[in-house]
N, C-alpha and C. Protein backbone atom coordinates (compact mmCIF):
# COMPACT_ATOMS: atom_id res chain seq x y z
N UNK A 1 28.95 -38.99 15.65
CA UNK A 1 30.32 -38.57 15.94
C UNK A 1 30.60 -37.15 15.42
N UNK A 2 29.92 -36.81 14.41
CA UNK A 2 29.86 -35.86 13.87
C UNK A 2 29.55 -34.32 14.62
N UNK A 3 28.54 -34.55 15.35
CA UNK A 3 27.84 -33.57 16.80
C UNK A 3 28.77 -33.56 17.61
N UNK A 4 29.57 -34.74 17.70
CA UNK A 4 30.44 -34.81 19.22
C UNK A 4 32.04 -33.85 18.78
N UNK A 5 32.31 -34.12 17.44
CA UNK A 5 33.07 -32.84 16.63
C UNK A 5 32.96 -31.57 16.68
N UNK A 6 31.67 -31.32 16.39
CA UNK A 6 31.37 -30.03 16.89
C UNK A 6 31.69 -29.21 17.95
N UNK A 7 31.24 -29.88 18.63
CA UNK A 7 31.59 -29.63 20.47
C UNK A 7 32.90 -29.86 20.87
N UNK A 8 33.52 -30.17 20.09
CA UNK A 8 34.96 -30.40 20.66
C UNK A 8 35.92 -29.30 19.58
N UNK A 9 35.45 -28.51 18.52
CA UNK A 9 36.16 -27.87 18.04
C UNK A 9 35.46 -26.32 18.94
N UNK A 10 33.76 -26.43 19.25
CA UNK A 10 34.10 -24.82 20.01
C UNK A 10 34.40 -24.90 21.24
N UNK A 11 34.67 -26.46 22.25
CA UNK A 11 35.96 -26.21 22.97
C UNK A 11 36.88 -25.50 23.06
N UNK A 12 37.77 -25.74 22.34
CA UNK A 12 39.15 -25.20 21.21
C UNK A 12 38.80 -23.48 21.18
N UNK A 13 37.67 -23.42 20.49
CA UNK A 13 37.21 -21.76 20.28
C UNK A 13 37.38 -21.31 21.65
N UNK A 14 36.50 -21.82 22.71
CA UNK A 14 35.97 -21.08 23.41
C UNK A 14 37.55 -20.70 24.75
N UNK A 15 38.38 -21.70 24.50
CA UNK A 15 39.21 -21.54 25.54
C UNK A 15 40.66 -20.99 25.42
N UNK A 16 40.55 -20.14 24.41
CA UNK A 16 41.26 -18.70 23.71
C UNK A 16 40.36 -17.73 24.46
N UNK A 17 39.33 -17.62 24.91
CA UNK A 17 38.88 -16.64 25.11
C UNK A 17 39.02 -16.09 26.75
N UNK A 18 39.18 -15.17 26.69
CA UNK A 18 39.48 -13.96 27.77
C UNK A 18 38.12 -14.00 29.46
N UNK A 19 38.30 -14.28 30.02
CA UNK A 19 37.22 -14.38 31.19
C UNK A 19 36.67 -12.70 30.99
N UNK A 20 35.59 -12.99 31.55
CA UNK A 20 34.50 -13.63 32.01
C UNK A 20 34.27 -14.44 31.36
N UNK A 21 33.86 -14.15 30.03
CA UNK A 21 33.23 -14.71 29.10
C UNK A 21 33.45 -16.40 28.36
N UNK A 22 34.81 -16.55 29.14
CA UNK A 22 35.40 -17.77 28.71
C UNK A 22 34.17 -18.89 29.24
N UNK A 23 34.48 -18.39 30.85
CA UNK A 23 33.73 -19.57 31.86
C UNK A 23 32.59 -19.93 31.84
N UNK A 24 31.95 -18.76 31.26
CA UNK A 24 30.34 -18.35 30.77
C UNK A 24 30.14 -18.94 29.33
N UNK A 25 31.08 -18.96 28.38
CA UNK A 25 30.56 -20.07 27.01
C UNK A 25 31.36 -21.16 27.59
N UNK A 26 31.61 -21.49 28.51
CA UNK A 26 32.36 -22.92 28.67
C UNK A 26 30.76 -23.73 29.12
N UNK A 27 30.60 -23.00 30.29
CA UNK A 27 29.11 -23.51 31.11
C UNK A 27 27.53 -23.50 30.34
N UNK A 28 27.63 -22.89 28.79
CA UNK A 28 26.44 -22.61 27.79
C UNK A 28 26.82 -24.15 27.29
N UNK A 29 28.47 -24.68 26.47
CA UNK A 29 29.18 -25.54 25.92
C UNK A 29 28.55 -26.95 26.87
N UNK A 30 28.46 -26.80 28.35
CA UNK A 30 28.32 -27.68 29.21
C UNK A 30 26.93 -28.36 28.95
N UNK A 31 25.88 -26.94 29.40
CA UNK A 31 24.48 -26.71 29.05
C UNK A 31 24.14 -27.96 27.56
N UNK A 32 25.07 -27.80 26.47
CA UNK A 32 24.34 -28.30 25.39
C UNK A 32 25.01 -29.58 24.99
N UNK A 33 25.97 -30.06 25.10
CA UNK A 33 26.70 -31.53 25.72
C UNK A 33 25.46 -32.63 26.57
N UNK A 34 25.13 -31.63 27.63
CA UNK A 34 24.39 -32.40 28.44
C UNK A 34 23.05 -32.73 27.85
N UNK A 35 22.80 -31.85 27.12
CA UNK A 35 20.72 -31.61 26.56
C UNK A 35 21.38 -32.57 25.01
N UNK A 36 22.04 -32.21 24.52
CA UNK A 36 22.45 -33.49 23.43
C UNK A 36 22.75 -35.03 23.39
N UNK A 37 23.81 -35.12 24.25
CA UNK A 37 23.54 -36.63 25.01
C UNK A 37 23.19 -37.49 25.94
N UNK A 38 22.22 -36.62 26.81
CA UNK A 38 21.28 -37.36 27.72
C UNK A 38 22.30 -37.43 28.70
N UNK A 39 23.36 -36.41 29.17
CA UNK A 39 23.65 -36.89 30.55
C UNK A 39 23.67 -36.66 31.67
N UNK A 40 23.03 -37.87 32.33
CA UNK A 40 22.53 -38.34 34.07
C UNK A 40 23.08 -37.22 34.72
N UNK A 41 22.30 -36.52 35.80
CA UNK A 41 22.69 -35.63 36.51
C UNK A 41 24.20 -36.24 37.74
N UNK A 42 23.37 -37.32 37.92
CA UNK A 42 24.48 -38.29 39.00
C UNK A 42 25.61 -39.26 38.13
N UNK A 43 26.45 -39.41 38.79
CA UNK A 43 27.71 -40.18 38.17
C UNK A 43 26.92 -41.48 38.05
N UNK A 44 27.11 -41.92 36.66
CA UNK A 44 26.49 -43.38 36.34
C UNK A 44 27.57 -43.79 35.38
N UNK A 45 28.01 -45.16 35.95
CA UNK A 45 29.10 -46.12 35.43
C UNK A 45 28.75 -46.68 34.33
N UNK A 46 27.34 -46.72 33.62
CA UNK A 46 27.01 -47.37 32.77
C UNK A 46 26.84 -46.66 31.42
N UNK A 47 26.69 -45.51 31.96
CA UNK A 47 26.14 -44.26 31.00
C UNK A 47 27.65 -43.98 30.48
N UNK A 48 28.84 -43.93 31.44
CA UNK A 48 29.99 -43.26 31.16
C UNK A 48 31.17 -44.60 30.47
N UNK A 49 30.40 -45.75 31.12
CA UNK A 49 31.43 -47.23 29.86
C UNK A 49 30.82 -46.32 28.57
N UNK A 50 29.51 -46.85 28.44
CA UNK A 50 29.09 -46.36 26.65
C UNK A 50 29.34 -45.27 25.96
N UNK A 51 29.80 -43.78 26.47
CA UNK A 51 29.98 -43.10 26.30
C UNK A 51 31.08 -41.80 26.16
N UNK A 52 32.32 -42.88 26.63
CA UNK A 52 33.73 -42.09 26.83
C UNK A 52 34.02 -41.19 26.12
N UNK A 53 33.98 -41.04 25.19
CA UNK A 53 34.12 -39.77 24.63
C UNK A 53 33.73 -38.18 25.12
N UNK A 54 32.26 -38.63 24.97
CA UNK A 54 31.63 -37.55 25.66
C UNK A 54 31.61 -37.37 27.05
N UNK A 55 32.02 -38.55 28.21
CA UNK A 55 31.90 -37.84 29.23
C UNK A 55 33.44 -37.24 29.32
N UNK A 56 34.55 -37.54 28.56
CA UNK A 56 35.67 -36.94 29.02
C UNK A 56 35.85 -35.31 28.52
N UNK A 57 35.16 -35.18 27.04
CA UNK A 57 34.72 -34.01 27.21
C UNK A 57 34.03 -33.50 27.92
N UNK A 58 33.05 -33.68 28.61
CA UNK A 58 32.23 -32.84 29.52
C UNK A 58 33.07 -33.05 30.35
N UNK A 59 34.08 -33.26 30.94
CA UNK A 59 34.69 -33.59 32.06
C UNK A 59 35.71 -32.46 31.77
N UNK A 60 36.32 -32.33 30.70
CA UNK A 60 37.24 -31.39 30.35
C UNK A 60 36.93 -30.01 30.52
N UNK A 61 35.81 -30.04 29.81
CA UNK A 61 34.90 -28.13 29.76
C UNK A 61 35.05 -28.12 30.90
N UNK A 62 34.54 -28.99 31.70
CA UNK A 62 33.80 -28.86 33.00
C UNK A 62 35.30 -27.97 34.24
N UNK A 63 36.39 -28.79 34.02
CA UNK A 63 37.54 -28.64 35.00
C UNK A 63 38.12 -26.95 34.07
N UNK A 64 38.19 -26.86 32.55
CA UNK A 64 38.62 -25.79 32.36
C UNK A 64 38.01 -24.20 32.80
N UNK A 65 36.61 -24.31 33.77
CA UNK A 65 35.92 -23.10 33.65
C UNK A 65 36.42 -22.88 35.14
N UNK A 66 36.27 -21.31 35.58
CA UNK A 66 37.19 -20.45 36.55
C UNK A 66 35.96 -20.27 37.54
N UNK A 67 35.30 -21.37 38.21
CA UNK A 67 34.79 -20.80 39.13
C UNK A 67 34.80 -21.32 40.73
């Protein structure tokens, strides 16, 4: 839970920040979410019961970036 803290406070950091650069550490933020908790390229119902937390963050980064 501790890792998943992490990632949710440079959320927070990253979305003060000014584009380009916002959308670009949002999508690095995305990058390491995904390589940290193993998640499925395709929408999986099973992966996302066990895991709510994290997919609603990745879901969040995901809708806040400008592209």
């Amino acid at each position: 839970m501790e890792k998943l803290k992490g990632f949710i406070d440079r959320y927070y950091k990253i979305i003060s920040t000014k584009e380009p650069q916002r959308t670009l550490q949002l999508s690095r933020l995305m990058d390491d979410i995904k390589q940290a908790y193993d998640i499925p390229l395709l929408n999986n119902k099973e992966y996302n019961d066990k895991n709510k937390a994290v997919v609603q963050l990745y879901r969040a980064v995901a809708s806040a970036r400008n592209i």
